[in-house]
Protein backbone atom coordinates (compact mmCIF):
# COMPACT_ATOMS: atom_id res chain seq x y z
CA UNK A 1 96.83 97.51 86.31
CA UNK A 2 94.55 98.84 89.18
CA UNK A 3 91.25 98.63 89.48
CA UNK A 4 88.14 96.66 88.63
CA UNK A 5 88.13 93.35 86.33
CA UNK A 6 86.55 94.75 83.24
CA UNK A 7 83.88 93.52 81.47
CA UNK A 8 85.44 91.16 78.95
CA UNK A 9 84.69 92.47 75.85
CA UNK A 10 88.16 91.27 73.51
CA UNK A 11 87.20 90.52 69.89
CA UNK A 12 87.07 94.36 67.84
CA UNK A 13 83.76 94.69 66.01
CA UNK A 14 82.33 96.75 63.36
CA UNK A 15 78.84 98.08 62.00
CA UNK A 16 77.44 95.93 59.29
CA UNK A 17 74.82 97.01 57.69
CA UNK A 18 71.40 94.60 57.05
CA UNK A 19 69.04 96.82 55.60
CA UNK A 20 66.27 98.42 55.89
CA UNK A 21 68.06 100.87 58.42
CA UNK A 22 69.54 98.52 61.01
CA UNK A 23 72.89 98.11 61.25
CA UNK A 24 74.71 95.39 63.61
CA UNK A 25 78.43 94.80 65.51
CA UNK A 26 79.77 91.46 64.61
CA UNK A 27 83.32 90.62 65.78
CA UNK A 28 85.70 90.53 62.95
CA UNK A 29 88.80 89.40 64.88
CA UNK A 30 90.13 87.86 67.93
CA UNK A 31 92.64 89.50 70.46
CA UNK A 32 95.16 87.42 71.65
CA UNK A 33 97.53 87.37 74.69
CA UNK A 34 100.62 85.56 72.89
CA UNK A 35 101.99 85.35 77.20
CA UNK A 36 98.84 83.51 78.69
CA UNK A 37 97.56 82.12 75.12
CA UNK A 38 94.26 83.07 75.40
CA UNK A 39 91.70 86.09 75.08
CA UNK A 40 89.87 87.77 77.98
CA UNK A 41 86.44 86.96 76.08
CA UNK A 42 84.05 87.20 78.67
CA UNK A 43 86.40 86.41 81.50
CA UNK A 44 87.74 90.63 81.54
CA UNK A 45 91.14 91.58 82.22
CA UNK A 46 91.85 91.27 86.25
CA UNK A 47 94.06 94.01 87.48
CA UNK A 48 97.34 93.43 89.31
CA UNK A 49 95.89 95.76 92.06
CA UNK A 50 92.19 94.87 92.98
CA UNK A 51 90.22 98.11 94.05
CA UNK A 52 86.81 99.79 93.47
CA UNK A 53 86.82 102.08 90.24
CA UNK A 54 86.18 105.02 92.38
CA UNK A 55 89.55 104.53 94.82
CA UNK A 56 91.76 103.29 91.91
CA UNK A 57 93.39 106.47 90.76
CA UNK A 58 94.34 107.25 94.56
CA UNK A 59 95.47 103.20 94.82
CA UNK A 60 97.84 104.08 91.99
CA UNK A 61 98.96 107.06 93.06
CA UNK A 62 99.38 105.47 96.85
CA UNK A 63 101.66 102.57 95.28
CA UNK A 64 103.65 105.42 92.84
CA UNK A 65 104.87 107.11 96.35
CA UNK A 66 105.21 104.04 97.91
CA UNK A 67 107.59 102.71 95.17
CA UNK A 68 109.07 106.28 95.28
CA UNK A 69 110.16 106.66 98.83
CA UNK A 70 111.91 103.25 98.71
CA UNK A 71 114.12 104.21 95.82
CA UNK A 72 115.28 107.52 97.58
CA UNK A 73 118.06 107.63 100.00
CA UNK A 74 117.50 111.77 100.82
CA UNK A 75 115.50 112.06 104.16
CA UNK A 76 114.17 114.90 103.08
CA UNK A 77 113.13 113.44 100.12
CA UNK A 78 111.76 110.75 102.15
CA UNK A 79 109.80 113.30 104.03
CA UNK A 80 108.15 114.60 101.03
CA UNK A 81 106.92 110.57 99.60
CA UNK A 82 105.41 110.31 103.17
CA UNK A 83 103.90 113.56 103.24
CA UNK A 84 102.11 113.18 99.53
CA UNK A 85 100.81 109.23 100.80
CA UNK A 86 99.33 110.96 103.90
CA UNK A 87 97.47 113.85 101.97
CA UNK A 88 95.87 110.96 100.09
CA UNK A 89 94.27 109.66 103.14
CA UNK A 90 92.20 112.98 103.23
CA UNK A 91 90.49 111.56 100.20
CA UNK A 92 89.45 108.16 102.40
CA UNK A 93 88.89 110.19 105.78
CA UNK A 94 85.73 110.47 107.22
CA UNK A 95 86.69 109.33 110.46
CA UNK A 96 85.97 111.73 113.30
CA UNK A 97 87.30 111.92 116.80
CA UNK A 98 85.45 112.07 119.94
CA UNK A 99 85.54 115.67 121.92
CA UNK A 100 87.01 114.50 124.71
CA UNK A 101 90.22 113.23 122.37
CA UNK A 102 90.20 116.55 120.44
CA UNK A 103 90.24 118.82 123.57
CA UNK A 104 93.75 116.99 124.45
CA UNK A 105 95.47 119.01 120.94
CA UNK A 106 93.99 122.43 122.14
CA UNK A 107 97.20 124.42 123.08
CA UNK A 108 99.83 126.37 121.92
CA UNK A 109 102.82 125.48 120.19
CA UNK A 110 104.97 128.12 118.91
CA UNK A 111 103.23 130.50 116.90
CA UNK A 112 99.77 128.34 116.25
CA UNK A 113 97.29 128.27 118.62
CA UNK A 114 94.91 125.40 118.27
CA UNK A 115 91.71 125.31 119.91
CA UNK A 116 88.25 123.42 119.92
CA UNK A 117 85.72 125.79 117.77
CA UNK A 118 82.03 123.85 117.43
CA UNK A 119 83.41 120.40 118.04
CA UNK A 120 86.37 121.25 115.44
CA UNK A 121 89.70 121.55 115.66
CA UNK A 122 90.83 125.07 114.11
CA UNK A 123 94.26 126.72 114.07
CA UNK A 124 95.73 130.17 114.25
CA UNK A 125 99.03 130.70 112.67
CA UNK A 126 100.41 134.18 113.74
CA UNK A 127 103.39 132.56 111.51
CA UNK A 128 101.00 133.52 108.60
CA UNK A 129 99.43 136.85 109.95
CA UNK A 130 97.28 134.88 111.89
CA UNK A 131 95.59 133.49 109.41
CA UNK A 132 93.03 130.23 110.70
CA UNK A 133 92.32 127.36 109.04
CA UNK A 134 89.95 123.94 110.06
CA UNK A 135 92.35 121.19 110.95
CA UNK A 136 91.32 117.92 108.66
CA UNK A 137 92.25 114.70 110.43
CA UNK A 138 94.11 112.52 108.63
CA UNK A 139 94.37 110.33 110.75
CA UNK A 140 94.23 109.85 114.84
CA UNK A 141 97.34 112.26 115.75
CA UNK A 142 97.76 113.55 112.11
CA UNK A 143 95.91 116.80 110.33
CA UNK A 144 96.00 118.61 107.80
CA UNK A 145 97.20 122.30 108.75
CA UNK A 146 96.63 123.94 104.93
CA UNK A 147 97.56 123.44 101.48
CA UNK A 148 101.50 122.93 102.39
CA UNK A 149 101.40 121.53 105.77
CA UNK A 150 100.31 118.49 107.60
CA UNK A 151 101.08 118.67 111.96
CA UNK A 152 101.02 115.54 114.16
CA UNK A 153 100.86 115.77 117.75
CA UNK A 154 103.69 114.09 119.80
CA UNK A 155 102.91 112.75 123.40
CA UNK A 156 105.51 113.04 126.54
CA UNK A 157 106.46 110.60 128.81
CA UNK A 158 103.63 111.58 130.91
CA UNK A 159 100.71 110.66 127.96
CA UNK A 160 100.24 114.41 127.55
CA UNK A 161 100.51 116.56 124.33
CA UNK A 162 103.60 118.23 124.48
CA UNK A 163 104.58 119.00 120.83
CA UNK A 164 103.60 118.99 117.24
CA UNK A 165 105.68 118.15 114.30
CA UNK A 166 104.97 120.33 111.16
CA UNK A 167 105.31 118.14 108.12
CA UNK A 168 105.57 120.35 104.65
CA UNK A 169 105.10 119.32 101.49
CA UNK A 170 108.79 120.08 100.24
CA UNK A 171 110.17 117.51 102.71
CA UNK A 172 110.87 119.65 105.38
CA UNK A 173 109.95 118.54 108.92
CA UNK A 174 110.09 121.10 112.20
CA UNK A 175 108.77 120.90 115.71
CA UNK A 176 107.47 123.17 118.02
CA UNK A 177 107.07 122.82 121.88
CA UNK A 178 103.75 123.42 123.82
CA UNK A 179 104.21 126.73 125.25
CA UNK A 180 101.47 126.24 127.02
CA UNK A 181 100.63 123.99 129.96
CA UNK A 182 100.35 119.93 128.85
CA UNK A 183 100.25 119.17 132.30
């Protein structure tokens, strides 16, 4: 279980009526745990997985792929686990990078051409008919590209931007140069 302890309501109840129009809940059984030998009565069921209500269906889904990619021996395989745990961090991401750390992606590689539009990071893919798309960080080297791609910039031995790995959501993985200068 994932999630919040819950409230601790364990004994089923049902409407009685007492007349004159009101009618009242009065437990009519007990539910019992025949492992622990006791009821959650006002104690609540604790999950496995502690979490806010709001973040536990992405908590489950983050353990499902976790479990997932340990079970496969198929890199490509393995590929596609990691990319569906990243594309969950989009949910959790409002992180934001300073300009001076975004300017360092602007370049060229291959056929996208990433560049700094109003303190953004946007894309053109003359792969796609040069379609552009608003790169979401993910996190600090990591983006998402669109609906099937996520791209991570690589640093040289010089600290400089010199690639970009293209992570797809079937598992495949390719990398292009910087065709430009990354001085």
């Amino acid at each position: 279980m994932i999630g919040e302890t819950t409230g601790g309501g364990a004994h089923p109840q049902m409407p009685f009526s007492v007349g004159q129009g009101f009618v009242i809940f009065i437990p009519f059984a007990r539910s019992f745990n025949s492992i622990t030998q006791t009821d959650w009565e006002g104690r609540g069921v604790i999950p496995d997985v502690k979490t806010t209500a709001l973040k536990a269906l992405i908590k489950a889904q983050d353990l499902i792929f976790r479990n997932l990619l340990l079970t496969v021996t198929d890199q490509k395989e393995k590929n596609k686990y990691v990319y569906y745990i990243n594309s969950l961090l989009v949910n959790d991401s409002n992180k934001l990078l300073p300009l001076n750390q975004l300017v360092l992606f602007a370049g060229t590689y291959g056929g996208l051409k990433i560049y700094l539009e109003k303190s953004q990071l946007s894309c053109k893919n003359n792969n796609n008919g040069g379609a552009v798309s608003e790169l979401k960080l993910l996190s600090n080297k990591l983006f998402v590209l669109d609906k099937d791609a996520q791209i991570k910039f690589i640093k040289n031995r010089k600290g400089h931007y010199s690639a970009i790995k293209i992570f797809v959501n079937d598992g495949s993985v390719f990398e292009e140069k910087r065709t430009d200068n990354p001085l």
